[in-house]
Protein backbone atom coordinates (compact mmCIF):
# COMPACT_ATOMS: atom_id res chain seq x y z
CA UNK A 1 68.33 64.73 115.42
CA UNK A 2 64.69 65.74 114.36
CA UNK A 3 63.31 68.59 116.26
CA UNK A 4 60.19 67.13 117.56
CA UNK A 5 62.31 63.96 119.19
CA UNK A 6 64.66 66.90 120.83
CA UNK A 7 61.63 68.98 121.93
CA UNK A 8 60.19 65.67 123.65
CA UNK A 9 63.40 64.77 125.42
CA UNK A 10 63.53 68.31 126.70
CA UNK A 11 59.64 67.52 127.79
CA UNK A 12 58.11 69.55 125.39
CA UNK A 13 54.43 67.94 125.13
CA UNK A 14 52.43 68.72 122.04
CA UNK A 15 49.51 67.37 120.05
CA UNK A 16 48.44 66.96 116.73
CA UNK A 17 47.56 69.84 114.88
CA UNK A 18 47.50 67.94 111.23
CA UNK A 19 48.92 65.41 108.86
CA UNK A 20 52.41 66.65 109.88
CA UNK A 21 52.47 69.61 112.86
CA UNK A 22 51.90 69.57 116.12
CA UNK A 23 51.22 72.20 118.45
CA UNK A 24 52.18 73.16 122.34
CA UNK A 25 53.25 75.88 124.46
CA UNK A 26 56.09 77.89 123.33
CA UNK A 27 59.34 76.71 125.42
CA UNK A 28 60.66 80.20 124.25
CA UNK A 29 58.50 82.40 126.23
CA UNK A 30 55.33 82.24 129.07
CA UNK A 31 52.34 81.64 127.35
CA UNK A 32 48.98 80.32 128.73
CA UNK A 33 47.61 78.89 125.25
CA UNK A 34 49.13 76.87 122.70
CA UNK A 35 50.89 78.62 119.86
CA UNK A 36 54.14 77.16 118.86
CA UNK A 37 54.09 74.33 116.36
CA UNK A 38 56.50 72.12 114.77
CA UNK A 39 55.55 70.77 111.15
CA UNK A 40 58.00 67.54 111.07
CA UNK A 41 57.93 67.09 107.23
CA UNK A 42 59.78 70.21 107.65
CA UNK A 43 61.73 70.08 110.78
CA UNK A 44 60.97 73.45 111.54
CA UNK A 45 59.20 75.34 114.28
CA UNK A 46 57.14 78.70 114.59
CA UNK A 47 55.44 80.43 117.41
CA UNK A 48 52.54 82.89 116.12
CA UNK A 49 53.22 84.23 119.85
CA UNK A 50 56.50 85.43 119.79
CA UNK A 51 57.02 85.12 116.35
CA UNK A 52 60.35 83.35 116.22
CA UNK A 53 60.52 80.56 114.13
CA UNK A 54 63.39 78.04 112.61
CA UNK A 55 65.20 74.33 112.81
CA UNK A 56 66.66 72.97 115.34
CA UNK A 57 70.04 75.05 115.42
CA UNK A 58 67.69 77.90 115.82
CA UNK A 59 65.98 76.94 118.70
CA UNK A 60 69.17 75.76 120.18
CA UNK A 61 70.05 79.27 119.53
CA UNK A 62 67.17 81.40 121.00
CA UNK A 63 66.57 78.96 123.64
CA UNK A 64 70.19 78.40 125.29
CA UNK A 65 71.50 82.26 123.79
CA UNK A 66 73.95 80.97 121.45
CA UNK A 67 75.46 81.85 118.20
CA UNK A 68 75.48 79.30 115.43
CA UNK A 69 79.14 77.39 115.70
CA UNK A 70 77.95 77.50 119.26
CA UNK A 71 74.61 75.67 118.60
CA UNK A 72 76.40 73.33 116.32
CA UNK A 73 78.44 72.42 119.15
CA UNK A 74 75.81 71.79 121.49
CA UNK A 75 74.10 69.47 119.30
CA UNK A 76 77.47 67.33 118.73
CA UNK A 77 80.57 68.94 120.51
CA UNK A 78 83.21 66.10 119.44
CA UNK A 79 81.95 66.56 115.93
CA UNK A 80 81.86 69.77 115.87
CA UNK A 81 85.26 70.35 117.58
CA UNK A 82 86.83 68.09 114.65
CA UNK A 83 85.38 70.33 111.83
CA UNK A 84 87.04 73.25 113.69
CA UNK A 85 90.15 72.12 114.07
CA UNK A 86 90.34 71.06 110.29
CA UNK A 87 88.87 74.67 109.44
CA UNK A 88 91.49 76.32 111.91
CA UNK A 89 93.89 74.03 110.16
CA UNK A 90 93.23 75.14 106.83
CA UNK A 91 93.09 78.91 107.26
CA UNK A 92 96.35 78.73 108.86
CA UNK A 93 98.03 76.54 106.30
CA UNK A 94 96.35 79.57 103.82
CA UNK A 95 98.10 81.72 105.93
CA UNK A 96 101.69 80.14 105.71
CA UNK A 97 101.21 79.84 102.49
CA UNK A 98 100.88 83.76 101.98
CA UNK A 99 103.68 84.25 103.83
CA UNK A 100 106.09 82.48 101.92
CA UNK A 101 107.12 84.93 99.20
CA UNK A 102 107.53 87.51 101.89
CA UNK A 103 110.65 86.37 103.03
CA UNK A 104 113.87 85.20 101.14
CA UNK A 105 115.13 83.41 103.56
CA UNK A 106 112.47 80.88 103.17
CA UNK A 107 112.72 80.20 99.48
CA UNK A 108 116.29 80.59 99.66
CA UNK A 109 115.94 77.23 102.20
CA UNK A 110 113.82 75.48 99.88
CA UNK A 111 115.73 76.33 96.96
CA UNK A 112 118.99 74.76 98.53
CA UNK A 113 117.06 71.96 99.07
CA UNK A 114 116.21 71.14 95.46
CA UNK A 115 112.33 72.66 95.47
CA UNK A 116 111.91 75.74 93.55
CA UNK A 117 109.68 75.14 90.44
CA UNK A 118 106.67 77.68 91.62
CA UNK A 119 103.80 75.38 90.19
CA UNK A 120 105.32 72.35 92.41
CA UNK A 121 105.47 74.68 95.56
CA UNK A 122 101.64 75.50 95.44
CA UNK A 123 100.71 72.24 94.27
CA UNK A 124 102.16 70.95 97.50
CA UNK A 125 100.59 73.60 99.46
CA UNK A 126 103.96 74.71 100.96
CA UNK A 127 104.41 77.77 103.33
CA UNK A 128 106.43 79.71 105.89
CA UNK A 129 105.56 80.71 109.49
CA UNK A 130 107.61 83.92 110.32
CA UNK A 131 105.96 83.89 114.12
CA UNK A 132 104.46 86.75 115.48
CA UNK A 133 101.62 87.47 113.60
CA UNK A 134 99.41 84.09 113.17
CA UNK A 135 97.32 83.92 116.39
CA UNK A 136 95.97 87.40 115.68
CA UNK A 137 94.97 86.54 112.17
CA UNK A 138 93.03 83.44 113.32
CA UNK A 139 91.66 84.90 116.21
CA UNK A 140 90.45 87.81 113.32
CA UNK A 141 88.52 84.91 111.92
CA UNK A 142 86.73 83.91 114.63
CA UNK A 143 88.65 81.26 115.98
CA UNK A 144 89.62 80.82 119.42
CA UNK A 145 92.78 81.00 121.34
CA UNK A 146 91.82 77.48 123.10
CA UNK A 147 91.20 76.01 119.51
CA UNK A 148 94.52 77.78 118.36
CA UNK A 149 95.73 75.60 121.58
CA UNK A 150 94.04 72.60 121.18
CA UNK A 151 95.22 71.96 117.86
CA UNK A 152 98.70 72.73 118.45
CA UNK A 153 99.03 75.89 116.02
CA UNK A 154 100.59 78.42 119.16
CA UNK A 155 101.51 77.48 122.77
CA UNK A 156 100.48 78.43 125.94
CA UNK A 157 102.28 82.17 125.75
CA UNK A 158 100.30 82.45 121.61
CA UNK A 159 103.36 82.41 119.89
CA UNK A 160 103.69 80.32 116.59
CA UNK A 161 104.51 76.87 117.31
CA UNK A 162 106.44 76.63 113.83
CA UNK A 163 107.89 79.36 113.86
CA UNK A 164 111.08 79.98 111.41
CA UNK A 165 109.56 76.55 109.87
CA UNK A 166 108.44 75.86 106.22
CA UNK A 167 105.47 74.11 106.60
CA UNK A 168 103.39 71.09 104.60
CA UNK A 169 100.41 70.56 105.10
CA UNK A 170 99.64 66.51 105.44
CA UNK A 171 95.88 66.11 104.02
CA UNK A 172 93.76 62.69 104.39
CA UNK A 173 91.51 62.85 101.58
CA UNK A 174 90.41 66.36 101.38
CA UNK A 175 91.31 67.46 104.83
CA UNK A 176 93.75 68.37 106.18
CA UNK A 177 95.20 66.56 109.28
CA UNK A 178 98.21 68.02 110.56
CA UNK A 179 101.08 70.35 109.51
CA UNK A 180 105.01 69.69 109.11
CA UNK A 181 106.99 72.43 109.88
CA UNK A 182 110.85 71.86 108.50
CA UNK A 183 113.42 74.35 110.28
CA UNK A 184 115.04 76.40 108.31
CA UNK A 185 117.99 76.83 110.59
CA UNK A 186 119.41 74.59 113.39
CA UNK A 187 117.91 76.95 116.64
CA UNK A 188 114.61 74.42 116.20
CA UNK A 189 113.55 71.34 115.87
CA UNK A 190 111.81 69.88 112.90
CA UNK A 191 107.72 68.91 114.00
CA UNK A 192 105.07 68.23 113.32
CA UNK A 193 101.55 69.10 115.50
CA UNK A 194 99.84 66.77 117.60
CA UNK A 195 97.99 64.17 116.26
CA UNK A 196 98.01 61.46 113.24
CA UNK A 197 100.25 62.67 110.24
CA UNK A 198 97.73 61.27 108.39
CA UNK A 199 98.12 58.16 105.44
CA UNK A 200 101.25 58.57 102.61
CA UNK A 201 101.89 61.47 101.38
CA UNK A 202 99.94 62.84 98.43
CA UNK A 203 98.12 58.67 97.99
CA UNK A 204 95.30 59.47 96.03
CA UNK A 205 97.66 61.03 93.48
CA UNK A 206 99.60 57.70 93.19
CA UNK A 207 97.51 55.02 94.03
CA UNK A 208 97.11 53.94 90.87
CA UNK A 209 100.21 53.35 89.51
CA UNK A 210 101.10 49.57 89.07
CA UNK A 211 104.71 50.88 90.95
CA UNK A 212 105.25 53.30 93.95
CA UNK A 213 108.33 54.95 94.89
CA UNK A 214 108.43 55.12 98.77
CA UNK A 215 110.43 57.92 100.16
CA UNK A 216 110.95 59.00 103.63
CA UNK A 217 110.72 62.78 104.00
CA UNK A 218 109.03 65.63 102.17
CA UNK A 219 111.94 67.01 100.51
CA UNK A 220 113.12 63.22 99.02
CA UNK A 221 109.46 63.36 97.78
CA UNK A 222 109.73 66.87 96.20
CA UNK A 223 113.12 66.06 94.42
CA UNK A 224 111.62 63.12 92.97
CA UNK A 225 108.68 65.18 91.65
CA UNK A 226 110.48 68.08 90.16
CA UNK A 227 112.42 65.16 88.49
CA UNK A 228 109.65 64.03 86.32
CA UNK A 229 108.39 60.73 88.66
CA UNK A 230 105.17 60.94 89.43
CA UNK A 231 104.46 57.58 91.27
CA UNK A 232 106.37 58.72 94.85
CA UNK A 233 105.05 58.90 98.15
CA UNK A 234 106.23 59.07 100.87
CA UNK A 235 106.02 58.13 104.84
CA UNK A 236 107.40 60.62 106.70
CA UNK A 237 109.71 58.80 108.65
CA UNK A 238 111.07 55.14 108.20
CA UNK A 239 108.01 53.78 110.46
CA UNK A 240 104.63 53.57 108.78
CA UNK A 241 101.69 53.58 110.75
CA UNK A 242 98.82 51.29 110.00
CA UNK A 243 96.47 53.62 107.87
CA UNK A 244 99.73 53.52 105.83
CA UNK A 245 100.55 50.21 105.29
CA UNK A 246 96.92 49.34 104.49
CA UNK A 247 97.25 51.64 101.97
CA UNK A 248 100.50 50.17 100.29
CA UNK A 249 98.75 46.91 100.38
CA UNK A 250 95.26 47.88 98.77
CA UNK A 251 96.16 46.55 95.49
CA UNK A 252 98.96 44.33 93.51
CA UNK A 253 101.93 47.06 92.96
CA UNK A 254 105.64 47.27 93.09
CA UNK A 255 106.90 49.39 95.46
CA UNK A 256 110.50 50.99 95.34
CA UNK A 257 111.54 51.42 98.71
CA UNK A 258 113.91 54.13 98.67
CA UNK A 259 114.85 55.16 102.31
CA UNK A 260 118.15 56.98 103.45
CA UNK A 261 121.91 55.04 103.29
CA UNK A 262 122.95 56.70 106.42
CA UNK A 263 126.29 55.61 108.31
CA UNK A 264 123.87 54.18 111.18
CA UNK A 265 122.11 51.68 108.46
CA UNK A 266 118.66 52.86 110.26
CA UNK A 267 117.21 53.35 107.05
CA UNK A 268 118.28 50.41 105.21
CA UNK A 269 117.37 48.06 108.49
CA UNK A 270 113.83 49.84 108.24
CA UNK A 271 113.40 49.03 104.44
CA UNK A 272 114.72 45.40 105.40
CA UNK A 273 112.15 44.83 108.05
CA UNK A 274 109.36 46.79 105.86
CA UNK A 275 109.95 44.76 102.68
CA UNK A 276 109.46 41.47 104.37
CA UNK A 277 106.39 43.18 106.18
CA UNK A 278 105.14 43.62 102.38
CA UNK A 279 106.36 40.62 100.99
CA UNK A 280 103.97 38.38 103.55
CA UNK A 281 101.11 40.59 102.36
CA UNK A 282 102.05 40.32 98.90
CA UNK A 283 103.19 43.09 97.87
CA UNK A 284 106.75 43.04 95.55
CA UNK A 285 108.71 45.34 97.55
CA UNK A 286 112.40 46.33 96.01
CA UNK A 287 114.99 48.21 98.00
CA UNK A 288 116.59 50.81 96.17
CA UNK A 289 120.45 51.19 96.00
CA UNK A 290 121.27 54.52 96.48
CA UNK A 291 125.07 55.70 97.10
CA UNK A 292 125.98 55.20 100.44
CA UNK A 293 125.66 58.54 102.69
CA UNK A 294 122.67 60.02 100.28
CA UNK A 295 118.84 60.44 100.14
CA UNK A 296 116.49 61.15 97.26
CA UNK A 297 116.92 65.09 98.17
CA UNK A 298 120.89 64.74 98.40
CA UNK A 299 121.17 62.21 95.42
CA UNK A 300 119.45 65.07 93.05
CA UNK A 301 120.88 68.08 95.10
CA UNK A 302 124.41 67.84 96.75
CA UNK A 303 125.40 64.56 94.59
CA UNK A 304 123.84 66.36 91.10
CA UNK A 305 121.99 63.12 90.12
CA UNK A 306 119.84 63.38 87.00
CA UNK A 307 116.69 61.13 86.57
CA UNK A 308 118.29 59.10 84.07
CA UNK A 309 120.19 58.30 87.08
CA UNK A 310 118.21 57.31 88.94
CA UNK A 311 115.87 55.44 86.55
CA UNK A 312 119.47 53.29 86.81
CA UNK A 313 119.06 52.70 90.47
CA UNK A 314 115.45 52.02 90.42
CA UNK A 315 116.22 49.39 87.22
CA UNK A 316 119.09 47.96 89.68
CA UNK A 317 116.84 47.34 92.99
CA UNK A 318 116.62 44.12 95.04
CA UNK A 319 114.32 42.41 96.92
C-alpha cells in the first residue's frame, strides 16, 4: 500500500507542497505547524520536527512501537504469518539436518534402509530430530514459541514433535511446505506436520522426462535414485491429492506406477483405480509388477534387486 493512501485512511490530511510531496502535521508527535511531508515518487516520509523519517514499515514502526517482522505483520498478518512459518520451517529443517551425523543411530536407520550415498542424503535435504534441543534453537533465532506451535514443529509442553524421526523436508517450488518425520524405531508413529504435503516429490526435477516412475514413500524414491533412475517421484501415500494429479497430467508422459504388492492388495487396488484416473485424462499409465510382498525400498534392499532388474520389471508393466 502507498504511504500517502495509508496516511489518508488513518485521516492524515495534507496538501501539496510540489510536483510530488505533500505536507501536514506530524501524526508522530504534537505540533502546531506543518512539518512532516511525504514525497510519493518516493514513498517516503520526513518530519523536519522530530526528525524521523522513512516508508511505510517505518512509520508503522514509530507510530504503533513495533519492531520490523512486527510492522510487516500489521500491514498483512496472513501474509506475513505464511513467510514465517516457511522461514521457521527452513531453519529447522537446517537444524535436523545438522543433527544427523551426530548420532549413529540415525544413519545406521537410513543405511538399513538402502540410503547412504552422502551426496544423495544432502541432496534430499535429509535430517534427524534427537528432541530436546530444537525449540531453544529457534526461539535463539527469533522465532516464537506460538509460531513453533502453529506450525506444528513442538507441542503444547515444547518438546520436538519428531522426535527420534529422520526427517524430509517436502518443498513446493522453492519452499518448503511441510516436514516428514520417519521413526526410526516402533515407540512412534511415522508423520508428517499439519498442513498440505505439498505436490510430488522432488517434480521440478522430473517433469520433464517423457516417463515418470511413481513411487509411494520416500525411501522407494531414494532406492530408486541411488540406483541410477532419475525420472521417480513419488506421492507419499497411495492417494494423490489434486495439486498432484494436475501435475502428472501437465504434459503427454508415461508414467510407471510402482506402488507396494502388499498381502492386503491396497496398493495394487490404488494403482488400479489411479491408472484409469490417468488413462481418462490421457495419460499412459503402466502398473509395475513387482514380486509380491515387496516395495521399491525392499525390492533393492531386503530382496537385493539390481537396476538391471528392475529395468526388467519396468520393460514388463501393464496397463
Amino acid at each position: 500500500m502507498p504511504l500517502l493512501e495509508y496516511l489518508q485512511q488513518q485521516n492524515w490530511i495534507g496538501r501539496p507542497a510540489g510536483h510530488w510531496e505533500y505536507v501536514g502535521l506530524c501524526p508522530l508527535h504534537e505540533e502546531s505547524r506543518p512539518s512532516f511531508y511525504v514525497n510519493t515518487r518516493k514513498d517516503v516520509f520526513y518530519c523536519h520536527g522530530c526528525g524521523q523519517g522513512g516508508d511505510l514499515i517505518r512509520f508503522l514502526q514509530l507510530s504503533h512501537h513495533l519492531g520490523f517482522q512486527e510492522g510487516l505483520a500489521y500491514l498483512d498478518p496472513p501474509a506475513t504469518r505464511e513467510k514465517e512459518a516457511i522461514a521457521v520451517l527452513e531453519q529447522a529443517a537446517t537444524f535436523y539436518q545438522h543433527q544427523l551425523d551426530q548420532y549413529p543411530e540415525a544413519l545406521g536407520y537410513l543405511w538399513r534402509r538402502g540410503v547412504y550415498h552422502p551426496a544423495l542424503i544432502r541432496e534430499l535435504g535429509i535430517g534427524y530430530a534427537p528432541g530436546g534441543n530444537l525449540r531453544r534453537h529457534l526461539t535463539a533465532q527469533g522465532y516464537s514459541f506460538e509460531l513453533l506451535r502453529t506450525v506444528g514443529l513442538t507441542n503444547a509442553q515444547g518438546a520436538d514433535a519428531l522426535y527420534q524421526r529422520i526427517v524430509f523436508p517436502l518443498r513446493q517450488g522453492e519452499h518448503i511446505v511441510n516436514l516428514y518425520g520417519r521413526s526410526i524405531g516402533s515407540a512412534f508413529a511415522h508423520r508428517f506436520l499439519p498442513g498440505s504435503k505439498g505436490g510430488l516429490y522432488a517434480w521440478e526435477k522430473v517433469r520433464h522426462f517423457p516417463e515418470v516412475i511413481l513411487v509411494e514413500g520416500l525411501f522407494d524414491y531414494g532406492s530408486l535414485r541411488q540406483a541410477g533412475f532419475h525420472n521417480a517421484t513419488c506421492s507419499l501415500g497411495t492417494h494423490l491429492n489434486n495439486a498432484q494429479f494436475r501435475q502428472l497430467c501437465d504434459g503427454q508422459r508415461t508414467v510407471y506406477l510402482t506402488f507396494d504388492v502388499d498381502a492386503n492388495q491396497s496398493g495394487q487396488q490404488a494403482a488400479e483405480q489411479l491408472a484409469h484416473r490417468l488413462g481418462v485424462h490421457g495419460i499412459m499409465a503402466l502398473r509395475v509388477p513387482l514380486p509380491q510382498g515387496y516395495d521399491p525400498n525392499s525390492f533393492f534392499v531386503g530382496g537385493g534387486g539390481s537396476a538391471e532388474e528392475f529395468r526388467s520389471l519396468l520393460e514388463a508393466a501393464q496397463p
